[in-house]
Structures are given as C-alpha cells and as structure tokens.
N, C-alpha and C. Protein backbone atom coordinates (compact mmCIF):
# COMPACT_ATOMS: atom_id res chain seq x y z
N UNK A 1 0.83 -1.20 0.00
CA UNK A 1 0.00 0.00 0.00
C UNK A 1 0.86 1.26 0.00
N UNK A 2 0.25 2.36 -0.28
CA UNK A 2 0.74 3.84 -0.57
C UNK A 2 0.88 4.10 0.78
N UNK A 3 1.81 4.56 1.41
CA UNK A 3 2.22 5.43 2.21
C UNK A 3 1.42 6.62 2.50
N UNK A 4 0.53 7.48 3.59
CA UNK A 4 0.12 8.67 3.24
C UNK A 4 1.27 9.70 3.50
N UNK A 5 1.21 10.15 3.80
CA UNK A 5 2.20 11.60 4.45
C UNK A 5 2.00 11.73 5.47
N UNK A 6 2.49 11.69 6.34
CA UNK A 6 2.17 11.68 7.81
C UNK A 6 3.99 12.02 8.16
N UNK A 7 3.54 12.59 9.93
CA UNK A 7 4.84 13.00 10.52
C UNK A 7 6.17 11.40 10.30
N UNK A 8 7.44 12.07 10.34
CA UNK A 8 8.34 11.29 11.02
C UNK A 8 8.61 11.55 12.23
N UNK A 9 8.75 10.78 13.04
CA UNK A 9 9.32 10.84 14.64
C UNK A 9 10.43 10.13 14.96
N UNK A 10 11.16 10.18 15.90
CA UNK A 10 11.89 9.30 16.20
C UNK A 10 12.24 9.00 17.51
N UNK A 11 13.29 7.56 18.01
CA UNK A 11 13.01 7.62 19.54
C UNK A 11 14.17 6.94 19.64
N UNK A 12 15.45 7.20 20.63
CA UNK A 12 16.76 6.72 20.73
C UNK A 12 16.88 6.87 22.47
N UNK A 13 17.70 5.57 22.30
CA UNK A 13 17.98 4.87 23.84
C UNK A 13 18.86 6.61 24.50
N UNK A 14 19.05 7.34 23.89
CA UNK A 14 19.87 8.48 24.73
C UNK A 14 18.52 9.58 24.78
N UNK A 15 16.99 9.39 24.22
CA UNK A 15 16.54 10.33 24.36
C UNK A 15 15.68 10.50 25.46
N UNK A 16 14.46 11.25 25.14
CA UNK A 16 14.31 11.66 26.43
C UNK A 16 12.15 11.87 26.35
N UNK A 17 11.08 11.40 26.80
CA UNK A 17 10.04 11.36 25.80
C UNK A 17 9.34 13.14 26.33
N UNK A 18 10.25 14.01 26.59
CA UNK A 18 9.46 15.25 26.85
C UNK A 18 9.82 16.08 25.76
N UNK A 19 10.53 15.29 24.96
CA UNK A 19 11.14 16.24 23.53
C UNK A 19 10.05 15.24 22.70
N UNK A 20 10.36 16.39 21.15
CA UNK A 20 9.01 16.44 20.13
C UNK A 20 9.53 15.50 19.28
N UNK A 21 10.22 14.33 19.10
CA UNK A 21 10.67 13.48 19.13
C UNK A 21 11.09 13.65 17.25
N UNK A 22 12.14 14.73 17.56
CA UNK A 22 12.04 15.03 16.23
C UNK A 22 14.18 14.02 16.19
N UNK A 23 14.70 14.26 14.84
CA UNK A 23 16.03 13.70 14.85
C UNK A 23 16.85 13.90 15.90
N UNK A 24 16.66 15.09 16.50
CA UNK A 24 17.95 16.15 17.19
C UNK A 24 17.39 15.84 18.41
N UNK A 25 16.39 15.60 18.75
CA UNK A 25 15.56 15.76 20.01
C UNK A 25 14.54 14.46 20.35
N UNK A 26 15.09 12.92 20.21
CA UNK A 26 14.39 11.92 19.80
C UNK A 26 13.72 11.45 21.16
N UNK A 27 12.66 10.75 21.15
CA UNK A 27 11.53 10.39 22.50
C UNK A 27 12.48 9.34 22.94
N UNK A 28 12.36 8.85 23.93
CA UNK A 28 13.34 7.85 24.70
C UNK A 28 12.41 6.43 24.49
N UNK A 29 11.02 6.30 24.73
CA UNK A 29 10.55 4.62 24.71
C UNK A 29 9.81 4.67 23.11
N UNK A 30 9.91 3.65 22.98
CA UNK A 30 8.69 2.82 21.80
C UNK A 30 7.46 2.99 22.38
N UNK A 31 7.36 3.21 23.54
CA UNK A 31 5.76 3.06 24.30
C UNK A 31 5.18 4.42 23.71
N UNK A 32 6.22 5.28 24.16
CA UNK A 32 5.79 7.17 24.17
C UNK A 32 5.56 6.72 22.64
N UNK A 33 6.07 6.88 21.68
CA UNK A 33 5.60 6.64 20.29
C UNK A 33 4.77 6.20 19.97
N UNK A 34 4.40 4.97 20.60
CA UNK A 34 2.99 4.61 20.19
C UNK A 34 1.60 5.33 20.62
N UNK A 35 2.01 6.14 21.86
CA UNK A 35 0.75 6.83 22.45
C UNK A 35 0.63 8.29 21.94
N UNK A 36 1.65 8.31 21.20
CA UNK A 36 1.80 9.63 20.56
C UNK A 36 1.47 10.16 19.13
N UNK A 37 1.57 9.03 18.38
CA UNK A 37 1.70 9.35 16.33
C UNK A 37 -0.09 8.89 16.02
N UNK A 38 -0.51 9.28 15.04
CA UNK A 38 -1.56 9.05 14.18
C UNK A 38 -1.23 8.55 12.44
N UNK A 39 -1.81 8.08 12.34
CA UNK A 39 -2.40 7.28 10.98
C UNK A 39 -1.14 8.06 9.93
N UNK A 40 -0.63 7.52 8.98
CA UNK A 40 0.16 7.69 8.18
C UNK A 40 1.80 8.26 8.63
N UNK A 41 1.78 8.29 10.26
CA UNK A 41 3.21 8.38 11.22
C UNK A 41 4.30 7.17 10.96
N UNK A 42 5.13 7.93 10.50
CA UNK A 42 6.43 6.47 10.69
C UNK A 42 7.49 7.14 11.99
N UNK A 43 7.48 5.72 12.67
CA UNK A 43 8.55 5.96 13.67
C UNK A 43 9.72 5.36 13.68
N UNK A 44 10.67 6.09 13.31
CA UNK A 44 12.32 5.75 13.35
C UNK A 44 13.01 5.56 14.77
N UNK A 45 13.39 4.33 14.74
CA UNK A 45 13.71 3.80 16.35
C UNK A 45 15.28 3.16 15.92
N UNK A 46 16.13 4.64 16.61
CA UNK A 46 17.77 4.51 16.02
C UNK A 46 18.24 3.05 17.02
N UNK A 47 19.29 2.44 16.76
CA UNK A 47 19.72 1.29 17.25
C UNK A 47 20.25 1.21 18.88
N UNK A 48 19.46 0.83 19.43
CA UNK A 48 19.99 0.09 20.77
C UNK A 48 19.30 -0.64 21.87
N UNK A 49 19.32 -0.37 22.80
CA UNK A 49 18.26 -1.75 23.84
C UNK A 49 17.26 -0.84 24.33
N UNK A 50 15.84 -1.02 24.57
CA UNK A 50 14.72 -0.70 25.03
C UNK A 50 14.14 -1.90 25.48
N UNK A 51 14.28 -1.60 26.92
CA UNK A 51 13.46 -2.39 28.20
C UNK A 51 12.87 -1.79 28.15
N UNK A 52 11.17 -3.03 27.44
CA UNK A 52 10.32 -2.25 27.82
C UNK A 52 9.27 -3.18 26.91
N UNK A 53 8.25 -3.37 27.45
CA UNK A 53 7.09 -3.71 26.07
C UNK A 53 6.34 -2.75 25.82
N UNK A 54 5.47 -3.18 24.37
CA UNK A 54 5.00 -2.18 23.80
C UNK A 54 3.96 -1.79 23.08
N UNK A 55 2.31 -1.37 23.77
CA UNK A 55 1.15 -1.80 23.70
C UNK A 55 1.04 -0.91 22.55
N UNK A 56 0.36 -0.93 21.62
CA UNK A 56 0.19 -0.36 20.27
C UNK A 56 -1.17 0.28 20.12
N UNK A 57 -1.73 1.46 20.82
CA UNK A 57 -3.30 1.30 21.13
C UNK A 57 -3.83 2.38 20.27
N UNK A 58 -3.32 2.79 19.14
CA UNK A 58 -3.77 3.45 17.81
C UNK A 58 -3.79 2.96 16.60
N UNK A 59 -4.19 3.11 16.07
CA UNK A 59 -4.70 2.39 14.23
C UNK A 59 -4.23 3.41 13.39
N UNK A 60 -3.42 3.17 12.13
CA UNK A 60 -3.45 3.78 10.85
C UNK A 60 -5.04 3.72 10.17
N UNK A 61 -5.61 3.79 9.01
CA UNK A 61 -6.16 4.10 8.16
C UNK A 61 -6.38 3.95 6.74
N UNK A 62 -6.92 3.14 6.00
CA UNK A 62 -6.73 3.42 4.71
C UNK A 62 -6.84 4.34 4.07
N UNK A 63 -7.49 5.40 4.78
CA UNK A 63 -7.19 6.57 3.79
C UNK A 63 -5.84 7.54 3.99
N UNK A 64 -5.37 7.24 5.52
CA UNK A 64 -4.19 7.94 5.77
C UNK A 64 -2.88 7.39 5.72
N UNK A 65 -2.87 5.83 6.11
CA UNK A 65 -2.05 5.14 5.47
C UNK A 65 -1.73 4.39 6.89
N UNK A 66 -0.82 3.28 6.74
CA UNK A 66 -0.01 2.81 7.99
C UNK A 66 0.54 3.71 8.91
N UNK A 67 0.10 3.00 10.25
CA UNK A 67 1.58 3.93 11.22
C UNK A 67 2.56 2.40 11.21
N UNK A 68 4.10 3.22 10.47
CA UNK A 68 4.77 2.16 10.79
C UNK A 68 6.01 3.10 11.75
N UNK A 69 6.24 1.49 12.40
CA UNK A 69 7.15 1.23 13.54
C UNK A 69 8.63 0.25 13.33
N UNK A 70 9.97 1.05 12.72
CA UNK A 70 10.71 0.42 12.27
C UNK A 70 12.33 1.13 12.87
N UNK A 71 13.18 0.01 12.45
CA UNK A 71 14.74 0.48 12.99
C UNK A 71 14.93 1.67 11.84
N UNK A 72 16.28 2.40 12.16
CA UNK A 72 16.46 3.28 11.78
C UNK A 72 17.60 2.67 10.72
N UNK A 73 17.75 3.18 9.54
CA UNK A 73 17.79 2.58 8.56
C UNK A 73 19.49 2.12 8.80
N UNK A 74 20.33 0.76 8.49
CA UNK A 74 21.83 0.60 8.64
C UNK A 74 21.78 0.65 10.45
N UNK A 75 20.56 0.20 11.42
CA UNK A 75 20.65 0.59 13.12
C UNK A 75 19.71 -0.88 13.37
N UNK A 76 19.87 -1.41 14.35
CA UNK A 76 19.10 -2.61 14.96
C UNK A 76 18.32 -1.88 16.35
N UNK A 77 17.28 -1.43 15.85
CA UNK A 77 16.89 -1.28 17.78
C UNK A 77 16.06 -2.60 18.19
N UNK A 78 16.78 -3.07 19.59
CA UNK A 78 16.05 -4.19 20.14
C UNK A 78 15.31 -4.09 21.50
N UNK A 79 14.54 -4.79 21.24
CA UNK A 79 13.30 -4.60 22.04
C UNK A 79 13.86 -6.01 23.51
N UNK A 80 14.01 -5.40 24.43
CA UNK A 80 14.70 -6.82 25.46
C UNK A 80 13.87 -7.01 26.76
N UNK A 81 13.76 -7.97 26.55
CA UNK A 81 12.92 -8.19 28.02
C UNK A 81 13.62 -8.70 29.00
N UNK A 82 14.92 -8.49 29.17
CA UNK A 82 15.48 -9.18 30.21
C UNK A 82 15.28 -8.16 31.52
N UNK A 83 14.98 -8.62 32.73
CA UNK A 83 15.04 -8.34 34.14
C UNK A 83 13.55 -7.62 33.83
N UNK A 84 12.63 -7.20 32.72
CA UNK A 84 11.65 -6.85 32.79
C UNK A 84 10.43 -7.31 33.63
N UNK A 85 10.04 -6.72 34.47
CA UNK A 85 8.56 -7.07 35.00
C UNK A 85 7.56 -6.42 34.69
N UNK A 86 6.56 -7.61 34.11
CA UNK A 86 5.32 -6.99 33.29
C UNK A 86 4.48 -7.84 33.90
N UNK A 87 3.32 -7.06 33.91
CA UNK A 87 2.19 -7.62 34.35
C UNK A 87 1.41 -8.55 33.25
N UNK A 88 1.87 -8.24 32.04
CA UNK A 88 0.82 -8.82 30.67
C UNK A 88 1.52 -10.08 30.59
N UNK A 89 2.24 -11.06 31.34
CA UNK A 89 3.13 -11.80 30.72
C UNK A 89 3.92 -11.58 30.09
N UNK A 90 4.68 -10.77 30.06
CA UNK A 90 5.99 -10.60 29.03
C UNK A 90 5.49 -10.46 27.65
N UNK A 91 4.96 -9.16 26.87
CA UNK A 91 4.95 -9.31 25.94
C UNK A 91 6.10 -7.98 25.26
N UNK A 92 6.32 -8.69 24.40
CA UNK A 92 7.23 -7.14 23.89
C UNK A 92 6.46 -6.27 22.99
N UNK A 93 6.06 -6.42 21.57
CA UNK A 93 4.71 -6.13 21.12
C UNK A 93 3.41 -6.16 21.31
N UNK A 94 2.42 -5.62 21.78
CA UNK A 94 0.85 -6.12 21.67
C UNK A 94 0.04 -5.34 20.46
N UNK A 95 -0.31 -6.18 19.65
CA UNK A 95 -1.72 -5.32 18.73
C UNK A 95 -2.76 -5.95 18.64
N UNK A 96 -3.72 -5.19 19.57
CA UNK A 96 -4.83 -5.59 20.03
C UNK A 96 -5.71 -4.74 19.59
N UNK A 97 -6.77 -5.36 18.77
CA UNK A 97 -7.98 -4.59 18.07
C UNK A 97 -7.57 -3.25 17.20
N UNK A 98 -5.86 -3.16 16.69
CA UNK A 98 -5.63 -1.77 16.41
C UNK A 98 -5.43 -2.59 14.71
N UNK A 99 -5.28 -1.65 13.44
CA UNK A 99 -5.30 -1.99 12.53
C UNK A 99 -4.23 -0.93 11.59
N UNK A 100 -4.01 -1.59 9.92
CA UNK A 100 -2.95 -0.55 9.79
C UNK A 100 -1.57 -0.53 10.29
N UNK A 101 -1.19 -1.31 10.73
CA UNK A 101 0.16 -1.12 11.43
C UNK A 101 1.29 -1.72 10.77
N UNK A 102 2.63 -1.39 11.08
CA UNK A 102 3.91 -1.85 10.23
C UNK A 102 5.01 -1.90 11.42
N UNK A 103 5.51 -3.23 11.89
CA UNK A 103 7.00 -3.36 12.71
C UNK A 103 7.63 -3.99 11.58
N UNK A 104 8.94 -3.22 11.65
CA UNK A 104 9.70 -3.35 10.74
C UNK A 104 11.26 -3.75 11.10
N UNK A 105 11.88 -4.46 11.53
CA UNK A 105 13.60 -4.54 11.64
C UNK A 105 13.82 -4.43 12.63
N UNK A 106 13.17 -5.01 13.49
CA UNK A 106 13.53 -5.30 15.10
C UNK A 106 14.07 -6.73 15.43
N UNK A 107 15.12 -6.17 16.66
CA UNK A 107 15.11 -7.77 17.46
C UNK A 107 14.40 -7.38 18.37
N UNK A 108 13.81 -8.68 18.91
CA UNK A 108 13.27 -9.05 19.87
C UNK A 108 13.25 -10.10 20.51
N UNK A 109 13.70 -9.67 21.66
CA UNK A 109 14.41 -10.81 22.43
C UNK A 109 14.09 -10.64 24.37
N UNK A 110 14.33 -12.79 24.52
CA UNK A 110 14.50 -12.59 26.19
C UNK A 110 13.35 -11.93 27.24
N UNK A 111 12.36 -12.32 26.57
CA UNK A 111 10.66 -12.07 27.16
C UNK A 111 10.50 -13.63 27.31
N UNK A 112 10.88 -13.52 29.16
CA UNK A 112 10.22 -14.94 29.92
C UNK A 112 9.71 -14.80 30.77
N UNK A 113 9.53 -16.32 31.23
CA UNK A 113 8.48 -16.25 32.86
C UNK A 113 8.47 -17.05 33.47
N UNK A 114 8.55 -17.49 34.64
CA UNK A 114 8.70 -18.48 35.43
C UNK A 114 7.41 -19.11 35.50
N UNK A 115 6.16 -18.42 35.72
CA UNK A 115 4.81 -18.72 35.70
C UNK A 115 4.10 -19.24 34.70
N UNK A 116 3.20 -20.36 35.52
CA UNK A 116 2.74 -21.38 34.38
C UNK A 116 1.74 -20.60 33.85
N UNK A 117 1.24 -19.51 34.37
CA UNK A 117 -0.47 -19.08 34.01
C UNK A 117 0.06 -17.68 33.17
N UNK A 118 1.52 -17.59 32.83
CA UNK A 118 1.95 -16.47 32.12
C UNK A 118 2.50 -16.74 30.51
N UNK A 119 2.15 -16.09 29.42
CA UNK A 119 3.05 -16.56 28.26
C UNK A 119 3.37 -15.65 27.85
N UNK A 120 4.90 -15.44 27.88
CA UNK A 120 5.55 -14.21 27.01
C UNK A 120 5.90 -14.84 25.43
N UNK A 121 5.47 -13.18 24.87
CA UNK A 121 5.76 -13.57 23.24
C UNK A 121 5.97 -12.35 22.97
N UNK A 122 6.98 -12.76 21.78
CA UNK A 122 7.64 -11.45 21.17
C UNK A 122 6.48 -9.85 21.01
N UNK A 123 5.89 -11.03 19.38
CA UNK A 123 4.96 -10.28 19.42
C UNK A 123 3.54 -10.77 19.13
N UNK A 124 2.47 -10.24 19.98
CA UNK A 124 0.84 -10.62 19.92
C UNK A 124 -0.30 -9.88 19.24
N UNK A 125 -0.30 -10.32 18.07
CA UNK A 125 -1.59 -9.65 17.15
C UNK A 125 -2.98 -10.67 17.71
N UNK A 126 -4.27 -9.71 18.38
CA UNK A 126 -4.84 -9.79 18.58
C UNK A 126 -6.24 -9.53 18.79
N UNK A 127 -7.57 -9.95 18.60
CA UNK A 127 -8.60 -9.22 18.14
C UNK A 127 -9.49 -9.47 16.97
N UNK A 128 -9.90 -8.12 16.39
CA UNK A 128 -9.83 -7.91 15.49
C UNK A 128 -8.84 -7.17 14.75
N UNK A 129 -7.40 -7.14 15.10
CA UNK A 129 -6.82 -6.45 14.07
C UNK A 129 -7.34 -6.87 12.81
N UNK A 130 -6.50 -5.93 11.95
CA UNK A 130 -6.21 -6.10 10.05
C UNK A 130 -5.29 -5.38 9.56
N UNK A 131 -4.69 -5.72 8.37
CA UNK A 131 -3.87 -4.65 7.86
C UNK A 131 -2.65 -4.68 8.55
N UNK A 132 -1.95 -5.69 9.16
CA UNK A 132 -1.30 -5.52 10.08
C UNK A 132 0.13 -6.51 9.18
N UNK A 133 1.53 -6.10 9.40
CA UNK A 133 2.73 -6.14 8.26
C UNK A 133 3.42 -6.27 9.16
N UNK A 134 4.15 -7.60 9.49
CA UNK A 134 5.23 -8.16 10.51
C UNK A 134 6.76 -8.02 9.88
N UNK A 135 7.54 -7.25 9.17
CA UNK A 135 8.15 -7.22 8.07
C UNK A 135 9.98 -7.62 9.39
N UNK A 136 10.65 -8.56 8.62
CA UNK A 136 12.31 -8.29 8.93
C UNK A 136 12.67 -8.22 10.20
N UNK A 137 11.83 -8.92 11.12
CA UNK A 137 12.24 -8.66 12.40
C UNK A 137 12.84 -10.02 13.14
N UNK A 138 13.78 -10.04 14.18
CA UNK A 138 14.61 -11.49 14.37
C UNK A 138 13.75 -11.31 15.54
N UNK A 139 13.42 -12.61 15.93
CA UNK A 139 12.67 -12.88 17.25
C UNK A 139 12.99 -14.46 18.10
N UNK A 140 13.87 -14.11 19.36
CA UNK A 140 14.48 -15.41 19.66
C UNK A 140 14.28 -14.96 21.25
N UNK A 141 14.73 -16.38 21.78
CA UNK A 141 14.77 -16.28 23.22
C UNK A 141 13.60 -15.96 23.82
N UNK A 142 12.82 -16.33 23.41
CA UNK A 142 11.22 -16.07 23.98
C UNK A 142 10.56 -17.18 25.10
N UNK A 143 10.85 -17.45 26.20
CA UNK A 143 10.40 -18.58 26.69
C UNK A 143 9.87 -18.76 27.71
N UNK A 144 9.57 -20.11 28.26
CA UNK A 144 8.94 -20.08 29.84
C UNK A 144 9.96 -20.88 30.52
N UNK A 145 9.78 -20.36 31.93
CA UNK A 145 11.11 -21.10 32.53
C UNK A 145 10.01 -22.46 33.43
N UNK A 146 8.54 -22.42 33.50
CA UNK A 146 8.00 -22.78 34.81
C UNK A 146 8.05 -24.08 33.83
N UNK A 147 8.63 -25.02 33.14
CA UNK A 147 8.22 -26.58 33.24
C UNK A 147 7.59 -27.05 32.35
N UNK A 148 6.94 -27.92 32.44
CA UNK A 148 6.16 -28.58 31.34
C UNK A 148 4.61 -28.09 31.44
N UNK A 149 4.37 -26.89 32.07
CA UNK A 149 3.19 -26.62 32.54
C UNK A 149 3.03 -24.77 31.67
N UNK A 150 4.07 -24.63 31.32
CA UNK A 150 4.43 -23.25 30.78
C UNK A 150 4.28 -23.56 29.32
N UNK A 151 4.37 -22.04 28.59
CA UNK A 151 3.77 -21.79 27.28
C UNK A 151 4.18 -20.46 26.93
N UNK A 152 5.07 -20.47 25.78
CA UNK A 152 5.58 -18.97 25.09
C UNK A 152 5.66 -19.03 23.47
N UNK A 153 5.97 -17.85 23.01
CA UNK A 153 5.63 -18.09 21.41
C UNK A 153 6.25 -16.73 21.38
N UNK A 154 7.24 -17.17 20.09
CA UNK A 154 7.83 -15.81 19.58
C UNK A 154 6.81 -14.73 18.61
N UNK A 155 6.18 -15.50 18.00
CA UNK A 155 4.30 -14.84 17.15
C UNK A 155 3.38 -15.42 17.53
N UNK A 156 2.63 -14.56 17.93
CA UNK A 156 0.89 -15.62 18.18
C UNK A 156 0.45 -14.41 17.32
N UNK A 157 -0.76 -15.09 16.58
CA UNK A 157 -1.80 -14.18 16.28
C UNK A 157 -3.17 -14.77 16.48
N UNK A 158 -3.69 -14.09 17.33
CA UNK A 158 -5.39 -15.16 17.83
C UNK A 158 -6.22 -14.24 17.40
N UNK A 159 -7.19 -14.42 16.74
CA UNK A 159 -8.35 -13.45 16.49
C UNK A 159 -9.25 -14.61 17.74
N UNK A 160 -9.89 -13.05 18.52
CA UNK A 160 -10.53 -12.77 19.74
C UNK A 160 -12.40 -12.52 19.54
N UNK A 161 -12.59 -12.10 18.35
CA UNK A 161 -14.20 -11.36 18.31
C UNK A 161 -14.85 -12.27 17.01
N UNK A 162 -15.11 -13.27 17.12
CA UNK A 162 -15.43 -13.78 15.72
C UNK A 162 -17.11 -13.36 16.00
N UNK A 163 -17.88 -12.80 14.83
CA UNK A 163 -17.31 -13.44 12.81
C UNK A 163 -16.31 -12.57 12.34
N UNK A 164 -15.81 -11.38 13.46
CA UNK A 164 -14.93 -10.39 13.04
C UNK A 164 -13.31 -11.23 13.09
N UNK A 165 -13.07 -11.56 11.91
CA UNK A 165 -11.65 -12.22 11.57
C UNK A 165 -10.72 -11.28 11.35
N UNK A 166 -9.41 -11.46 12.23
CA UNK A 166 -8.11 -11.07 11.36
C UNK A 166 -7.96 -11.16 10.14
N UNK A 167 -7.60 -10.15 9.07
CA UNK A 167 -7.39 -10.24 8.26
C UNK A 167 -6.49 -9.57 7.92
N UNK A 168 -5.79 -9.86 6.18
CA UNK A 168 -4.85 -8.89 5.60
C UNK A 168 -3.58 -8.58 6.51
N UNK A 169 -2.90 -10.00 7.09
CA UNK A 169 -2.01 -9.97 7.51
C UNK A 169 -0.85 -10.54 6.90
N UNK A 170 0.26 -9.70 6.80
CA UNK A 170 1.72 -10.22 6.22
C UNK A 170 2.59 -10.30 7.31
N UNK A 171 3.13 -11.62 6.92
CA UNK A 171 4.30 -11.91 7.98
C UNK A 171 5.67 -12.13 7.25
C-alpha cells in the first residue's frame, strides 16, 4: 500500500520522551511513540536496547495510510525483556484490536516467565486487528522457565471477536 504523508518521529535509547521526538531531540521509549503518532506516522527507532514492552493502542487508516514502527535505517533497535517485569506476561509487542500497522527490523528478544499461568511472546496480534505487516524482524529467546506446565511463542496471532476475523495480515 501507498504510504500517506504523515509525521516522522523518532526515539533513541539516549533520548528523552518530553522532547518532540524530532532527529535532534528523539523520544526515549517505543511506548511514548505509540501513544503519541496518528495514521500515516512512521517511527524511526535509532539502534539500541529498550526495556520495555509495547502496547500499540492506535490504528493507521486506509485513507491515511499505515503507522509504521521500524529500525532506523543501517541501526538494529532491540526490544529486550530481560530483568523486565510486566504484568501482561511478558509481551514485547501487543496489537490488540488496532489496525494498519507496520513493525519493521527489530530484534526481539528474552521475554520470559517463570509462571505457568503467564506466556511471554515477542509479538501478539490480537482481536480484530487487520492490515497488520510483521516485516524483517529477528525474534528469539522467547520462553517459559515454569516446566512442562508453561507456554511462550515468539508470534501468536489469535483473532478474539469472531465473525470479526483477522485479516490482511503479512508476515
């Protein structure tokens, strides 16, 4: 699909999320970015470690285009869950009921759990998303530590609302 025009932003492990998250002045989490851009926004996420997961709770548009969410071009930013405590089970991505969306050239890594009633996964498309573009991203070390009673997944995608199906998903 066409790209609309929409802002660039960006967000680097040295920044800071009270700046306008422009090159010179980049937002510090993936989180602030996501609670921040609208429909046809691409976010440039320069290379390095972000502790942290990262709930995705806005939608692009077909008429405005994808919000995509990608490394900064020749940069790896990785998404790490190590020593992280999350309440969602360890997820590093969530897209839940949001649509339109683009992760692009991430690692993602080291989202576990000791708990049997917990499953960390890289990343979780869920709902009704659609429109949703998993593009170039390495995803390892995703696991459960609790036993034969535990459960993790580097991709899940569950559609949640049927007859409303996921659709128009690239992986």
């Amino acid at each position: 699909p066409v790209q609309a025009a929409g802002q660039t932003y960006y967000v680097a492990a040295s920044g800071n999320d009270g700046n306008p998250g422009t090159m010179d002045q980049p937002w510090r989490t993936i989180q602030h970015a996501a609670d921040s851009v609208t429909a046809g926004d691409v976010v440039q996420v320069r290379g390095g470690i972000y502790n942290e997961a990262v709930f995705i709770n806005v939608s692009g548009s077909a008429a405005n285009g994808h919000i995509t969410f990608q490394s900064y071009t020749g940069e790896t930013a990785i998404l790490d869950g190590s020593g992280f405590a999350s309440t969602s089970g360890d997820i590093g991505f969530l897209i839940q009921d949001q649509s339109y969306i683009i992760l692009n050239g991430f690692e993602i890594r080291n989202y576990s759990t000791n708990q049997a009633d917990a499953t960390p996964m890289g990343i979780f498309v869920t709902g009704t998303s659609h429109h949703i573009q998993i593009l170039n991203n390495h995803i390892h070390h995703i696991e459960t530590l609790a036993g034969a009673n535990g459960n993790a997944h580097g991709l899940a995608v569950y559609g949640s609302a049927a007859p409303a199906s996921i659709h128009d998903l690239l992986i």
